[in-house]
N, C-alpha and C. Protein backbone atom coordinates (compact mmCIF):
# COMPACT_ATOMS: atom_id res chain seq x y z
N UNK A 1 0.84 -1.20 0.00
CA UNK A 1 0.00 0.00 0.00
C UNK A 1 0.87 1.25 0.00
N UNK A 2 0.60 2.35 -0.62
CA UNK A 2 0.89 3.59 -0.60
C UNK A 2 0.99 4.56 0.30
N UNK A 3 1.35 5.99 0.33
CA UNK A 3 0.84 6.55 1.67
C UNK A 3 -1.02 6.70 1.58
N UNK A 4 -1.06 7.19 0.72
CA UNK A 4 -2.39 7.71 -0.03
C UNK A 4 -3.15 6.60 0.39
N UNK A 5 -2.89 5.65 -0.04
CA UNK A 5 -4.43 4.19 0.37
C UNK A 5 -3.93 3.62 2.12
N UNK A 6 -3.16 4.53 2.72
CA UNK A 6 -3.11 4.36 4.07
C UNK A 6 -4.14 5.22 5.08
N UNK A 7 -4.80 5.95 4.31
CA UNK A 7 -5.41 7.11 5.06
C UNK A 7 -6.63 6.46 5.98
N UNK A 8 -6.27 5.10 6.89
CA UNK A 8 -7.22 5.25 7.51
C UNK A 8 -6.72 5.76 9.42
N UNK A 9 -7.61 5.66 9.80
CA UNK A 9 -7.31 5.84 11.80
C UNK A 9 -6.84 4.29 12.55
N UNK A 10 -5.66 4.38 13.58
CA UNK A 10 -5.16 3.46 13.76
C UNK A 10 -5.19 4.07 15.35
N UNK A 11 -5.36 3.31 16.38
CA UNK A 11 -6.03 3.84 17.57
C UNK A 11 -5.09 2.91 18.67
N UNK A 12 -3.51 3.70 18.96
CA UNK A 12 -2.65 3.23 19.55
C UNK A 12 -2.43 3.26 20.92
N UNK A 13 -2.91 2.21 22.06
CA UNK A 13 -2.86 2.18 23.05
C UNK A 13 -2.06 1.48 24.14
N UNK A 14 -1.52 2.06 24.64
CA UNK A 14 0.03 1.66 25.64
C UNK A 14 0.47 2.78 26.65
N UNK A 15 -0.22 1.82 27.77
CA UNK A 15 0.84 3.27 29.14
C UNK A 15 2.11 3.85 29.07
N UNK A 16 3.21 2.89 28.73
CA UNK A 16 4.20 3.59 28.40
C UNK A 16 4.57 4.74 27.27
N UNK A 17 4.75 5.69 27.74
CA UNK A 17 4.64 7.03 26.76
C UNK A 17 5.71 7.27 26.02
N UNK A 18 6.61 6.79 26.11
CA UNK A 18 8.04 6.87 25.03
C UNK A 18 7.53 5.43 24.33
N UNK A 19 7.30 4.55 24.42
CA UNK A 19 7.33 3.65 23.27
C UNK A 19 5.44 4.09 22.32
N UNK A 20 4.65 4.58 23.35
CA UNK A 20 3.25 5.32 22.42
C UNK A 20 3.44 6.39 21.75
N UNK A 21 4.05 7.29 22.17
CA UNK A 21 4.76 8.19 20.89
C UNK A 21 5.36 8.42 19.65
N UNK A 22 6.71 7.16 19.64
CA UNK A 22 7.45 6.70 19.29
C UNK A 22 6.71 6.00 18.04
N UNK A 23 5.97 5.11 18.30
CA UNK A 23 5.63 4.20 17.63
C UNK A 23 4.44 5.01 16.69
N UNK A 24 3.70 5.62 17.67
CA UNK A 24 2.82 6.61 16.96
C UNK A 24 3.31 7.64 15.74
N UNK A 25 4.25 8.53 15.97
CA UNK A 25 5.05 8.91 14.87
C UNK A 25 5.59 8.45 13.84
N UNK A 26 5.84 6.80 14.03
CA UNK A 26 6.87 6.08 13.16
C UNK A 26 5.30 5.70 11.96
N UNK A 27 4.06 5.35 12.55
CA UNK A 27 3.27 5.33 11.78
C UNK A 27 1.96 6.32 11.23
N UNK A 28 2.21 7.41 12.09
CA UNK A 28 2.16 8.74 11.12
C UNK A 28 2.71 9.19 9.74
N UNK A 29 3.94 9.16 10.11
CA UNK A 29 5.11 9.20 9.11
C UNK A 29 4.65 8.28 7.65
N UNK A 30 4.08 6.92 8.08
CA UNK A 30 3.63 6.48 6.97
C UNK A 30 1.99 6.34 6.66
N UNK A 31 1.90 7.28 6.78
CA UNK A 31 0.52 7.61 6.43
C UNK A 31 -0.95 7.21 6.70
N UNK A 32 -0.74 6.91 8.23
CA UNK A 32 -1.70 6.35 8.98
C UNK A 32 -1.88 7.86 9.79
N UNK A 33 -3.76 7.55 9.76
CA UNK A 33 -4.36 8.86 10.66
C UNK A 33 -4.04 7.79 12.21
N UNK A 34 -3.10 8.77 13.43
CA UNK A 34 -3.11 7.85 14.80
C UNK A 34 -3.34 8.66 15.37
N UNK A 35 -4.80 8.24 16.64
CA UNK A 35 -4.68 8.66 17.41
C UNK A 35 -4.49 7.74 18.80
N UNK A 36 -4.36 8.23 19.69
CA UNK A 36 -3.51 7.46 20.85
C UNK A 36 -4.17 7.47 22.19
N UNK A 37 -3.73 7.03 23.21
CA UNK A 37 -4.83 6.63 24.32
C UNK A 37 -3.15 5.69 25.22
N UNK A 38 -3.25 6.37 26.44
CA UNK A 38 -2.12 5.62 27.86
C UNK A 38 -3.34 5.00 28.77
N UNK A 39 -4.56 4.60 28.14
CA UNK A 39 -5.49 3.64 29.11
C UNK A 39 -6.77 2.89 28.32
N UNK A 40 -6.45 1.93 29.19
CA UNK A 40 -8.18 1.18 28.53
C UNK A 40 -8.96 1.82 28.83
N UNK A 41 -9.04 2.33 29.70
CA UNK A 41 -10.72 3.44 29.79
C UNK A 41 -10.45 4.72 28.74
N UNK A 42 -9.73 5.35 28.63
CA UNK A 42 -9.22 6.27 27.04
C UNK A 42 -9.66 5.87 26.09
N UNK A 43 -8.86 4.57 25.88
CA UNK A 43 -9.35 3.83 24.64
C UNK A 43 -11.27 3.64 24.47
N UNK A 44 -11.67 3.28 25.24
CA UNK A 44 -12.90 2.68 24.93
C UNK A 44 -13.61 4.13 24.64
N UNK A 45 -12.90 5.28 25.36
CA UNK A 45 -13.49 6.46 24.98
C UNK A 45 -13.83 7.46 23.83
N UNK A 46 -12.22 6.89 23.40
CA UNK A 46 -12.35 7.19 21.79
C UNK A 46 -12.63 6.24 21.04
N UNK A 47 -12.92 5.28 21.03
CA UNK A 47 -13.63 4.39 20.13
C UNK A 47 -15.03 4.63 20.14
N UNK A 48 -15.58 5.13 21.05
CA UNK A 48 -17.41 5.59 21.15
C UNK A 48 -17.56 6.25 20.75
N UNK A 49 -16.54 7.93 20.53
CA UNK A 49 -16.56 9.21 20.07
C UNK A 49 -15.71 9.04 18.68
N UNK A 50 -14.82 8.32 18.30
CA UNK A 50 -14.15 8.68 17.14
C UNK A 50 -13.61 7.11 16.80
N UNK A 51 -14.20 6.06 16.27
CA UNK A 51 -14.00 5.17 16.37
C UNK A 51 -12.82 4.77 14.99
N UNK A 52 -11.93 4.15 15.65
CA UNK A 52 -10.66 3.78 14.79
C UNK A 52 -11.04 2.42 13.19
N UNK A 53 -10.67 2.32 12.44
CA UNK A 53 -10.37 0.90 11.97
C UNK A 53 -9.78 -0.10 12.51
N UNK A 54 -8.44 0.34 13.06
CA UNK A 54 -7.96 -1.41 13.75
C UNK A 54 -6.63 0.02 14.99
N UNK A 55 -7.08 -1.23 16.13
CA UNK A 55 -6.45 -0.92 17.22
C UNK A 55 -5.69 -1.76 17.52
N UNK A 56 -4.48 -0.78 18.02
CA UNK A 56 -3.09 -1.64 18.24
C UNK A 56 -3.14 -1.66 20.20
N UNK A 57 -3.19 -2.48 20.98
CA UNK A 57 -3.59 -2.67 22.20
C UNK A 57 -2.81 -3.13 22.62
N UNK A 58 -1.99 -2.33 24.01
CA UNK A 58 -1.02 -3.24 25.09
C UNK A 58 -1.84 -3.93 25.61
N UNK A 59 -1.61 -5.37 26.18
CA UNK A 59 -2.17 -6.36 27.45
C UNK A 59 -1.47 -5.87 28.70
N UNK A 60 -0.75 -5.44 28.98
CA UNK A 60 -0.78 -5.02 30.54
C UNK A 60 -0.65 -3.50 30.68
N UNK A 61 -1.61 -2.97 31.15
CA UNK A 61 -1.70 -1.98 31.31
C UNK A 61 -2.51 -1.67 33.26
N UNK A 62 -2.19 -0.62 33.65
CA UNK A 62 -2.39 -0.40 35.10
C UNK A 62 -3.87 -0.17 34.38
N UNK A 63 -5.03 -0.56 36.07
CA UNK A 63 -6.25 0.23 35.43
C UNK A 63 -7.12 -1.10 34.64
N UNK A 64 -7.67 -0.39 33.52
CA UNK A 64 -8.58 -1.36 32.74
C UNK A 64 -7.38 -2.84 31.68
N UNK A 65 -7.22 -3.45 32.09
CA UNK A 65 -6.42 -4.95 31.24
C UNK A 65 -6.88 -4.99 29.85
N UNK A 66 -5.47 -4.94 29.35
CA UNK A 66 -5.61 -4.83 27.94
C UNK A 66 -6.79 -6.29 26.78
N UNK A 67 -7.17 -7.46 27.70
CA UNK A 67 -8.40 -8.42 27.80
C UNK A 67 -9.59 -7.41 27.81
N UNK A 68 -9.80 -6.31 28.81
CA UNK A 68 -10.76 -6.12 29.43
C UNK A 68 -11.20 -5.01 28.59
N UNK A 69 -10.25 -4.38 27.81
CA UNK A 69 -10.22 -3.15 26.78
C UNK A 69 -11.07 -4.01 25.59
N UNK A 70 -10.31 -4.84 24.91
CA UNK A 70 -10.67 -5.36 23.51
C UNK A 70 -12.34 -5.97 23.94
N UNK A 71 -12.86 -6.42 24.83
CA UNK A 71 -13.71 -7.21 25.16
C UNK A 71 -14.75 -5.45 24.42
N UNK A 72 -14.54 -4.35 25.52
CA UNK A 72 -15.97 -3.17 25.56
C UNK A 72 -15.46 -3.02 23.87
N UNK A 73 -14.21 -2.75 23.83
CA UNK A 73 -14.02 -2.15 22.22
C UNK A 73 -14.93 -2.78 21.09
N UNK A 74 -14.81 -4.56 21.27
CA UNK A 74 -15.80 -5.24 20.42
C UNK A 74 -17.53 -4.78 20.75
N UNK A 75 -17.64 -4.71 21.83
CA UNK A 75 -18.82 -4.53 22.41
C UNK A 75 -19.68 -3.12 21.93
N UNK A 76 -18.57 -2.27 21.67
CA UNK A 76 -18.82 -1.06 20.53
C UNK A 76 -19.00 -0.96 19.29
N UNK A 77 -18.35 -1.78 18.53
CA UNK A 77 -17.60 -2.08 17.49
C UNK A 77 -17.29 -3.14 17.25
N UNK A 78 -17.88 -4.58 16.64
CA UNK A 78 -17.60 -5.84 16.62
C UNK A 78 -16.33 -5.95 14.94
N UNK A 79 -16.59 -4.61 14.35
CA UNK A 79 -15.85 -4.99 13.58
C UNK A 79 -14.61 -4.30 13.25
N UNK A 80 -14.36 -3.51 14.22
CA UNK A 80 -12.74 -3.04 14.45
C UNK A 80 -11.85 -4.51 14.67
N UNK A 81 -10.56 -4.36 14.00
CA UNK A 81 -9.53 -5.22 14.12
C UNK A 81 -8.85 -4.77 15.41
N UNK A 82 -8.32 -5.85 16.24
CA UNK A 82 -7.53 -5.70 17.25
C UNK A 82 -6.29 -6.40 17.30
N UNK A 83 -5.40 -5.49 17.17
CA UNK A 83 -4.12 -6.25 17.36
C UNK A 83 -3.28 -6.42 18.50
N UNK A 84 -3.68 -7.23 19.49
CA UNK A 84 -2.80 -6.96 21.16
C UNK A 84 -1.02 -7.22 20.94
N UNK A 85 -0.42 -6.62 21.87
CA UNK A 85 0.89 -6.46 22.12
C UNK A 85 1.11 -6.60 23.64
N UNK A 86 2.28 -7.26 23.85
CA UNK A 86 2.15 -7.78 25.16
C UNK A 86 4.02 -7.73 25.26
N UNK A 87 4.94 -7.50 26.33
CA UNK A 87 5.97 -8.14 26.24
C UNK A 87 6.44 -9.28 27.60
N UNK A 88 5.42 -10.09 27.80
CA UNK A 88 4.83 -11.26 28.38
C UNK A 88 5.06 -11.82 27.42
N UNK A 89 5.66 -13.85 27.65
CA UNK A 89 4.90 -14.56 26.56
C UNK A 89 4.12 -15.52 27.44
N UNK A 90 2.74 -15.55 27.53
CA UNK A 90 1.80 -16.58 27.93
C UNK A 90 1.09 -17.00 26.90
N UNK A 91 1.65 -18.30 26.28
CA UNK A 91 1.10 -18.96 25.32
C UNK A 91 -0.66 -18.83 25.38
N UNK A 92 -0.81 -19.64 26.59
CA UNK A 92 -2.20 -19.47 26.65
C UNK A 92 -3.58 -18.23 26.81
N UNK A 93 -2.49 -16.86 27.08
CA UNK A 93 -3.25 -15.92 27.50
C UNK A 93 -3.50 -15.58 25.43
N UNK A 94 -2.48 -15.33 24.73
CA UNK A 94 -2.46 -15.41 23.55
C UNK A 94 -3.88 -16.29 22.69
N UNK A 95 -3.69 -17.37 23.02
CA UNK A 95 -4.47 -18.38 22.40
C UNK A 95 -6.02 -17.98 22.42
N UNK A 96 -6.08 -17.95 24.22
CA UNK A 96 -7.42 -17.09 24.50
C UNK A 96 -8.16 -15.70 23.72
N UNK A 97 -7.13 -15.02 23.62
CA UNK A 97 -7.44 -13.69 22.78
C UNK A 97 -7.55 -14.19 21.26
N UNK A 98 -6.97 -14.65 20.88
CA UNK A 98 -7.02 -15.04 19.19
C UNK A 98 -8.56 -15.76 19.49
N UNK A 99 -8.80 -16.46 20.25
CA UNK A 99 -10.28 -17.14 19.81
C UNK A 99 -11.63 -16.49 20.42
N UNK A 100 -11.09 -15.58 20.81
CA UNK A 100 -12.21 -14.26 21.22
C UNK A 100 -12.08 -13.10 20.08
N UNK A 101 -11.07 -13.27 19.15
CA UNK A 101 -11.55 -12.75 18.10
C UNK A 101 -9.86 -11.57 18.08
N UNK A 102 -9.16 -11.28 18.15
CA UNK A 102 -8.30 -10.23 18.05
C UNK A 102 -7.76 -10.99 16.63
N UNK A 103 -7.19 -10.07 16.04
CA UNK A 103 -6.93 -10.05 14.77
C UNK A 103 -5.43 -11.27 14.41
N UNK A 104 -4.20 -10.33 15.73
CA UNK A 104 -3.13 -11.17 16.14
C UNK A 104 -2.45 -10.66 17.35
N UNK A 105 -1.44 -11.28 17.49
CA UNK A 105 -0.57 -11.28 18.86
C UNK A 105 0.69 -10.92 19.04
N UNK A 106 1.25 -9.32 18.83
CA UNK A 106 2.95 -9.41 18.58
C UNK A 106 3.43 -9.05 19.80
N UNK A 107 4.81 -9.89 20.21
CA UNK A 107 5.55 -9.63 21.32
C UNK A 107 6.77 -8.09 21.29
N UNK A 108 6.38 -7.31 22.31
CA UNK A 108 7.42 -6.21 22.33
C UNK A 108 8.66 -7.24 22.64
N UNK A 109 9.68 -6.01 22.12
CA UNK A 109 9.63 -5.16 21.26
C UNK A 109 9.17 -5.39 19.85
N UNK A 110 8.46 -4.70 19.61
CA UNK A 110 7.49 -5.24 18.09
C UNK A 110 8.95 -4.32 16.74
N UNK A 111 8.75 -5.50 15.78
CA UNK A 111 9.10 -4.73 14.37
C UNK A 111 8.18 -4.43 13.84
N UNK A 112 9.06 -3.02 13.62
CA UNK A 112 7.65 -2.17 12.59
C UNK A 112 7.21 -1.92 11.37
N UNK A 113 8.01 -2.62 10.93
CA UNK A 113 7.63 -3.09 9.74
C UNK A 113 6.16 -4.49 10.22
N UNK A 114 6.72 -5.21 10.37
CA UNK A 114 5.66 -6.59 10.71
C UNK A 114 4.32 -5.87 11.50
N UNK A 115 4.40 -4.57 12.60
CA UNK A 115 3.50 -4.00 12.97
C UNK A 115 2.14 -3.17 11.49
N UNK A 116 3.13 -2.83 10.62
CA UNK A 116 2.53 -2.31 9.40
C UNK A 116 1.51 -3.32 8.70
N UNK A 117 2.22 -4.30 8.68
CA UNK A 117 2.00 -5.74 7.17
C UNK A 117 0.50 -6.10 8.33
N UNK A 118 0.58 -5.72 9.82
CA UNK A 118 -0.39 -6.49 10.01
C UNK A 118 -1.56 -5.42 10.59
N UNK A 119 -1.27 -4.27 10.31
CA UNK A 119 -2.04 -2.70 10.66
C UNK A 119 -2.94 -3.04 9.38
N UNK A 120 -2.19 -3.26 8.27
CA UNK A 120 -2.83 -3.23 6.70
C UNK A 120 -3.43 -4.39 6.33
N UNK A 121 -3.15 -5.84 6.85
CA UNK A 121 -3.86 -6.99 6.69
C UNK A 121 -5.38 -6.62 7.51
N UNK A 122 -4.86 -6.12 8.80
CA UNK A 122 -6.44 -6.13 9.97
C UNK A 122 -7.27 -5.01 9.25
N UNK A 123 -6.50 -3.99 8.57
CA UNK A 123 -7.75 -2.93 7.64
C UNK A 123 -8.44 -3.65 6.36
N UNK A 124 -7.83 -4.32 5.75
CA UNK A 124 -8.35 -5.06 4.54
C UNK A 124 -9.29 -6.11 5.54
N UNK A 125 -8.90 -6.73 6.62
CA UNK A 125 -9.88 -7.98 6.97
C UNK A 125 -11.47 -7.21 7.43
N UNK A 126 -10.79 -5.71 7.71
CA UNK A 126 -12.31 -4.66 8.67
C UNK A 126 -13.05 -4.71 7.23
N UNK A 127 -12.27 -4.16 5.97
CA UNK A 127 -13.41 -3.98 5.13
C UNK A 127 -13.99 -5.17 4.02
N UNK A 128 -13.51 -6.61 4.20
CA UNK A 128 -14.03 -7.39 3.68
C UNK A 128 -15.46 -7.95 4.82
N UNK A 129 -15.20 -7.82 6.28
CA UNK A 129 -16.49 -7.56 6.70
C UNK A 129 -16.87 -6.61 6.76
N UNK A 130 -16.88 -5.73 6.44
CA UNK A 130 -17.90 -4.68 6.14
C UNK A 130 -19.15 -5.22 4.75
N UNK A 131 -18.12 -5.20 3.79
CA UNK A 131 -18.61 -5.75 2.65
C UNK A 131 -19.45 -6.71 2.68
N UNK A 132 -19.13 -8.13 3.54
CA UNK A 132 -20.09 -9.20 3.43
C UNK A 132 -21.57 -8.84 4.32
N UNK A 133 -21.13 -7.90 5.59
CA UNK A 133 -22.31 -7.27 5.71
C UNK A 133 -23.14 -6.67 5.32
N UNK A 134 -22.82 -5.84 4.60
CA UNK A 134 -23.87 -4.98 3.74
C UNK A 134 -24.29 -6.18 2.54
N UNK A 135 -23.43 -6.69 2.54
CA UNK A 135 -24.02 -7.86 0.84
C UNK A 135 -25.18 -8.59 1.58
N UNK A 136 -24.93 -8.93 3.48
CA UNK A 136 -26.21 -9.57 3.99
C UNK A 136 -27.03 -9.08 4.36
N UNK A 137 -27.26 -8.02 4.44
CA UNK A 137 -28.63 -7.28 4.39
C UNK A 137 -28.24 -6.74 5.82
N UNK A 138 -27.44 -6.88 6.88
CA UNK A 138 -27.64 -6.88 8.25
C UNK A 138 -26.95 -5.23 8.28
């Protein structure tokens, strides 16, 4: 993809503020609209008021659990992509989230490139359901 066919909202959430910045700029820069959020209760806030295409989500976060975020986010929005980030590896906490529906699972420190390939896979997967929805009448 281009910068131009990047123009959608990418809704980056992580307490730590040097790596949410950071990362936020790096995909500004390529032509993603980001806006950002240091909490699950933030997050769920701007997803009600300004709702993203696909959200990039820490799992541990002080406050609302990055589980406990994606759960209201779907609950808003069943068809935002969620991509959790964790730098934990609990196989099984992983497994759990993939079959509750998150898009995928990358371990910090994330490459950002591979953060991109899968920002742009979870936007193409938002608008092929979109599409089959409207094709079903719902």
């Amino acid at each position: 993809m281009d910068k131009k066919q990047r123009e959608f909202k990418v809704l980056l959430v992580d307490d730590e503020d040097v790596f949410r910045e950071a990362t936020a700029r790096q995909l500004s820069v390529r032509g993603f609209i980001v806006l950002t959020a240091a909490s699950g209760e933030a997050a769920v806030e701007l997803v009600r008021n300004d709702p993203p295409e696909v959200v990039v989500l820490d799992q541990q976060m002080p406050g609302m659990h990055g589980s406990d975020t994606f759960i209201e986010i779907k609950k808003l929005d069943p068809l935002i992509e969620v991509i959790m980030l964790t730098g934990n590896t609990s196989v099984d906490n992983a497994i759990e989230l993939m079959q509750m529906g998150t898009f995928d699972y990358l371990m910090k420190p994330i490459n950002i490139d591979e953060l991109l390939y899968k920002i742009e896979d979870a936007y193409t997967r938002k608008k092929l359901n979109e599409k089959q929805q409207r094709e079903a009448g719902q």
